[in-house]
C-alpha atoms as a PDB file:
ATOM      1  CA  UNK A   1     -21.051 124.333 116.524  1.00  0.00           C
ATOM      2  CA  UNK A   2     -21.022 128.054 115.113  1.00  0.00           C
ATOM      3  CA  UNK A   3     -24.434 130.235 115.198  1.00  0.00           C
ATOM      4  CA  UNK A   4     -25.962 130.510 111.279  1.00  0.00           C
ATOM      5  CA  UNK A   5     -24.925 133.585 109.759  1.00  0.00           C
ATOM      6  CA  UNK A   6     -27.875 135.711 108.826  1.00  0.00           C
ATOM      7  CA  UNK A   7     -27.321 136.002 104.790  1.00  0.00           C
ATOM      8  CA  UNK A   8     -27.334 140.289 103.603  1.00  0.00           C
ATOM      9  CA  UNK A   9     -30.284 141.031 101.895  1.00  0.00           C
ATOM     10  CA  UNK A  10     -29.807 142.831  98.878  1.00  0.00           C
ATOM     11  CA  UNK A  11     -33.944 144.280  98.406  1.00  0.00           C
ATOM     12  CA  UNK A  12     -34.248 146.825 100.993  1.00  0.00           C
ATOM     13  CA  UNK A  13     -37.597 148.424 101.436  1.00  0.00           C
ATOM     14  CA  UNK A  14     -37.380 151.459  99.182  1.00  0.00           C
ATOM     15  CA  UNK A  15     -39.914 154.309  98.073  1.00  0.00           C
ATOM     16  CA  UNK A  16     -41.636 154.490  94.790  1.00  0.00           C
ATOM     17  CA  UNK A  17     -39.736 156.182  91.642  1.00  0.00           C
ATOM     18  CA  UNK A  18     -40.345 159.958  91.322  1.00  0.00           C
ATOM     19  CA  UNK A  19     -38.962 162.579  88.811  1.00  0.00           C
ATOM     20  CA  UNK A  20     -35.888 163.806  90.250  1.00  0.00           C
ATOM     21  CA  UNK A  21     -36.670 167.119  87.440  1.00  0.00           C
ATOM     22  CA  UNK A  22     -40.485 167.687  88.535  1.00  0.00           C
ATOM     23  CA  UNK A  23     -41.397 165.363  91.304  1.00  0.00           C
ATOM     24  CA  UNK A  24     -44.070 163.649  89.232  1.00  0.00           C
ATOM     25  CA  UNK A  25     -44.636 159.659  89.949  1.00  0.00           C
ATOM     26  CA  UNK A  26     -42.675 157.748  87.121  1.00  0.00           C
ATOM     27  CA  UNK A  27     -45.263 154.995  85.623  1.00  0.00           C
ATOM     28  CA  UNK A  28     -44.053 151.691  85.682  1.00  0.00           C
ATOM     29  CA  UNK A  29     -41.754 150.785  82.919  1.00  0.00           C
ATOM     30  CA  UNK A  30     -43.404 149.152  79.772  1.00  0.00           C
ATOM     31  CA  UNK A  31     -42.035 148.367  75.807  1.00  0.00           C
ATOM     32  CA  UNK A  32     -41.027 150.683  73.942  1.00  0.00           C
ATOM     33  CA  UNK A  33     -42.845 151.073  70.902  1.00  0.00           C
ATOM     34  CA  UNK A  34     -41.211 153.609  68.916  1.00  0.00           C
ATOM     35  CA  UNK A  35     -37.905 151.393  69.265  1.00  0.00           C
ATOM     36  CA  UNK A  36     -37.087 148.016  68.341  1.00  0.00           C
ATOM     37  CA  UNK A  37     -35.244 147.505  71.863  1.00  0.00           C
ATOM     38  CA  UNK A  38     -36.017 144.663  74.309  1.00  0.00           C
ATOM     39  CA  UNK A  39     -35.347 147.142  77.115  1.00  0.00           C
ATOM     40  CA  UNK A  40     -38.673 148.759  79.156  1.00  0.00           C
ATOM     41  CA  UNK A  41     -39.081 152.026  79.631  1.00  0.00           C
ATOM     42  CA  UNK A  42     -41.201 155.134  79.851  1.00  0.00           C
ATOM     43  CA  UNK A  43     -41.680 159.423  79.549  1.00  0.00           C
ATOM     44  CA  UNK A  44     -42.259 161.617  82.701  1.00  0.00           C
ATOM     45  CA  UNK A  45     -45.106 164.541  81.636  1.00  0.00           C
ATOM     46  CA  UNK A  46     -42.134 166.930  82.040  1.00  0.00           C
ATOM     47  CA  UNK A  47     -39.956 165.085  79.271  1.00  0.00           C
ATOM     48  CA  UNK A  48     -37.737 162.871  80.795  1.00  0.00           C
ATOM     49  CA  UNK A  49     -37.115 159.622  79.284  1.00  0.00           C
ATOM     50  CA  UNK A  50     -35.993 156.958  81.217  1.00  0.00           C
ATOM     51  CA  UNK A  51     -34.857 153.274  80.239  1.00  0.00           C
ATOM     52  CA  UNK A  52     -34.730 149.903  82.432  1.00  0.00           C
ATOM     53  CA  UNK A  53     -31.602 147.513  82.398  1.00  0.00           C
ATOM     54  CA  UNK A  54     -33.676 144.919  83.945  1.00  0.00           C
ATOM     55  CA  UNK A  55     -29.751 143.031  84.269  1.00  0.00           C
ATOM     56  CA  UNK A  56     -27.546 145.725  85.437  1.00  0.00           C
ATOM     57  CA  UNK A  57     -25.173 144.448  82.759  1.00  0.00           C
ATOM     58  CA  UNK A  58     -26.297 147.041  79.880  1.00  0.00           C
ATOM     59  CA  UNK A  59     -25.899 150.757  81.354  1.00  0.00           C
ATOM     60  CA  UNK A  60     -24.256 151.498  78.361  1.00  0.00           C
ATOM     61  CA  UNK A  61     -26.834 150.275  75.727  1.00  0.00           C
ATOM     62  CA  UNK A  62     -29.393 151.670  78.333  1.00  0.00           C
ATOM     63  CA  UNK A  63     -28.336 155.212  78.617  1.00  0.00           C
ATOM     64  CA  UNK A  64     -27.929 155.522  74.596  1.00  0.00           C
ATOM     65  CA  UNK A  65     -31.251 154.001  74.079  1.00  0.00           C
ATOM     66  CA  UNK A  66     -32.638 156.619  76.942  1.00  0.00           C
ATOM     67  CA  UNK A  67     -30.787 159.796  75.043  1.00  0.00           C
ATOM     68  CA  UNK A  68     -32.232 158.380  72.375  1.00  0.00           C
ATOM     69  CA  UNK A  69     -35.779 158.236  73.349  1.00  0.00           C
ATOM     70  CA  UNK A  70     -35.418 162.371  75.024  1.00  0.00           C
ATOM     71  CA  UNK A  71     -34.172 163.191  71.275  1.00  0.00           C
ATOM     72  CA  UNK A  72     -37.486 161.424  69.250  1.00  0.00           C
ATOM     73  CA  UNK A  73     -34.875 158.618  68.345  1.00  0.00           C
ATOM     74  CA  UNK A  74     -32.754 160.471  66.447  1.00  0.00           C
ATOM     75  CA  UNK A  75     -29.651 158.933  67.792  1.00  0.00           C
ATOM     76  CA  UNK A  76     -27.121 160.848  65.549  1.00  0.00           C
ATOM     77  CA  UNK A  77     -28.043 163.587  67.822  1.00  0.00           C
ATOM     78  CA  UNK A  78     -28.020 161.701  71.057  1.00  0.00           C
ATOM     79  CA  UNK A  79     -24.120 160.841  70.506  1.00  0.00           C
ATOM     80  CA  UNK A  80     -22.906 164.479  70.536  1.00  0.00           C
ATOM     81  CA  UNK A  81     -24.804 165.041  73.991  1.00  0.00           C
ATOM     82  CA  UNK A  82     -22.363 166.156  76.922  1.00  0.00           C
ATOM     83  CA  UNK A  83     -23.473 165.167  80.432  1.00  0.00           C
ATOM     84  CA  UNK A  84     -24.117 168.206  82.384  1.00  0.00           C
ATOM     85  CA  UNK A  85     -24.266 170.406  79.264  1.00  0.00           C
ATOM     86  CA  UNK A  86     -27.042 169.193  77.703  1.00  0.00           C
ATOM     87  CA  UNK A  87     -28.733 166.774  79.732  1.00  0.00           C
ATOM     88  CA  UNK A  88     -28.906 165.758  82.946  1.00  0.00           C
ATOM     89  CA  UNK A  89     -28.851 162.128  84.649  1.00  0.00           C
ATOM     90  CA  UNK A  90     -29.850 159.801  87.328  1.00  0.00           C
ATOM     91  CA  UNK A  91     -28.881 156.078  87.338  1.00  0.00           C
ATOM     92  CA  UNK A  92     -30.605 154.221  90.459  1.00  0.00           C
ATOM     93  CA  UNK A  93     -31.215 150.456  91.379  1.00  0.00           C
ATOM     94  CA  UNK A  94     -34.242 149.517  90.948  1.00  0.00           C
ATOM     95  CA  UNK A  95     -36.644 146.639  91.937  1.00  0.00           C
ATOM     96  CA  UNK A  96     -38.867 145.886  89.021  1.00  0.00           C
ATOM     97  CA  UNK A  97     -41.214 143.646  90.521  1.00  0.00           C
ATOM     98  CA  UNK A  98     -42.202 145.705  92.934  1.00  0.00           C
ATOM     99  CA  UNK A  99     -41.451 149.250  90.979  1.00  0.00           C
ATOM    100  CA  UNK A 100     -38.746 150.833  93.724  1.00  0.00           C
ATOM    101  CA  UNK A 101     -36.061 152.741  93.895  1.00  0.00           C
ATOM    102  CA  UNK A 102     -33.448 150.396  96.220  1.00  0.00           C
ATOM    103  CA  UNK A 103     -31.531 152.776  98.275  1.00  0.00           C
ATOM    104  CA  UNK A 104     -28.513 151.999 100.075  1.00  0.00           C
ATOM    105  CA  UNK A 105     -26.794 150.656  97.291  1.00  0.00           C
ATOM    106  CA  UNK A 106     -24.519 152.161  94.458  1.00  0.00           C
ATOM    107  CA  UNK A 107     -22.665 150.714  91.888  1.00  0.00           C
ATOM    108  CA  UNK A 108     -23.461 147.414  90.143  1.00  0.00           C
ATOM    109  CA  UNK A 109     -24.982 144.595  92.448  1.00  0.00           C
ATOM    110  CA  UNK A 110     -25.723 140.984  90.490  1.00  0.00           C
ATOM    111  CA  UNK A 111     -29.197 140.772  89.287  1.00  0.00           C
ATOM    112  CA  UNK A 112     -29.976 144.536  90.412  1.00  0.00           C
ATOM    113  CA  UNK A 113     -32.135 145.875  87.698  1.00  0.00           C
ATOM    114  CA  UNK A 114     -31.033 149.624  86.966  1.00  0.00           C
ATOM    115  CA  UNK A 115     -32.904 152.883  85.628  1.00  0.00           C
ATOM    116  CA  UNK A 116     -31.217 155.018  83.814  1.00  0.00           C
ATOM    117  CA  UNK A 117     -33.122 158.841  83.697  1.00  0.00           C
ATOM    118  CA  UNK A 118     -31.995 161.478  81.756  1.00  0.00           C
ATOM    119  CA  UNK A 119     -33.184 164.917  80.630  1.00  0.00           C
ATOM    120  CA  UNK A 120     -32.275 167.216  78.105  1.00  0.00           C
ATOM    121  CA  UNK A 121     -31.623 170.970  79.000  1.00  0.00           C
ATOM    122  CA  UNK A 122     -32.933 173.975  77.279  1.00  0.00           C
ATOM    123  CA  UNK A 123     -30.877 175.408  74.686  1.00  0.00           C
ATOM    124  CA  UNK A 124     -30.228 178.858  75.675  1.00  0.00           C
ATOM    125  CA  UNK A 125     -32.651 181.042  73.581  1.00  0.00           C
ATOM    126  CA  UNK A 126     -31.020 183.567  70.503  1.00  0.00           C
ATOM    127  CA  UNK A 127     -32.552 186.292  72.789  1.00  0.00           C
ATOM    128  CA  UNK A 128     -30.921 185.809  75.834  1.00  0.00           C
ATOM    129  CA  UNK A 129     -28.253 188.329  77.582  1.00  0.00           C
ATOM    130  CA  UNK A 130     -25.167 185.744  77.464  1.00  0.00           C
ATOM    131  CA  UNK A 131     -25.833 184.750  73.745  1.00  0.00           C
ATOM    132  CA  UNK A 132     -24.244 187.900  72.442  1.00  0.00           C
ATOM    133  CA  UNK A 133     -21.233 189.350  72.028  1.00  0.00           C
ATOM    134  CA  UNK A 134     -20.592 192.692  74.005  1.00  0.00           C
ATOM    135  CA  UNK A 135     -20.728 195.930  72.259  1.00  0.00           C
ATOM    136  CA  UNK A 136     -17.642 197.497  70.901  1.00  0.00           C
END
């Protein structure tokens, strides 16, 4: 008779969610009241938004709802945004009963809950050096 296989585990012991932009703790995810979305999610102090796919199925619906939320809802805006122009992102696993990162894994896992982070970046100001054309 063969030995029993030990089955993987797919919930590793992982650290709590931080801002990736200012370090701050991120609060546990909770409704979103300014949006009619089923989807939980939450604001940093330093004004990232970020959005739970509690499925892992819905990254898509997920990362327009969290563009969304960093532009006050207006999503007209949010679907012009460039990645690495004007925002930046982080998409990690995450264990929402326990409010986790789960490292060790990328890419979609079955049942792995997902938070998707994003940022906008400052618009260069009118007054800065780059802004304006050289003299003739």
């Amino acid at each position: 008779m063969l030995p029993a296989m030990a089955m993987p585990t797919l919930r590793l012991r992982g650290e709590p969610p931080a801002c990736p932009f200012c370090g701050a703790a991120l609060l546990r995810p909770k409704r979103r009241t300014q949006s009619d979305s089923l989807l939980p999610g939450g604001r940093c102090a330093c004004g990232a938004c970020f959005v739970v796919d509690p499925t892992g199925r819905n990254g898509g619906d997920a990362l327009l709802e969290a563009l969304a939320d960093a532009c006050g809802g207006d999503r007209a805006r949010s679907s012009f945004l460039q990645p690495g122009r004007d925002y930046q992102e982080l998409i990690e696993n995450y264990d929402t009963q326990l409010h986790r990162w789960i490292k060790g894994f990328r890419g979609y896992r079955r049942g792995m809950a997902r938070l998707y982070l994003v940022k906008l970046t400052p618009a260069p100001s009118a007054g800065s050096p780059g802004s304006r054309p050289p003299p003739a």
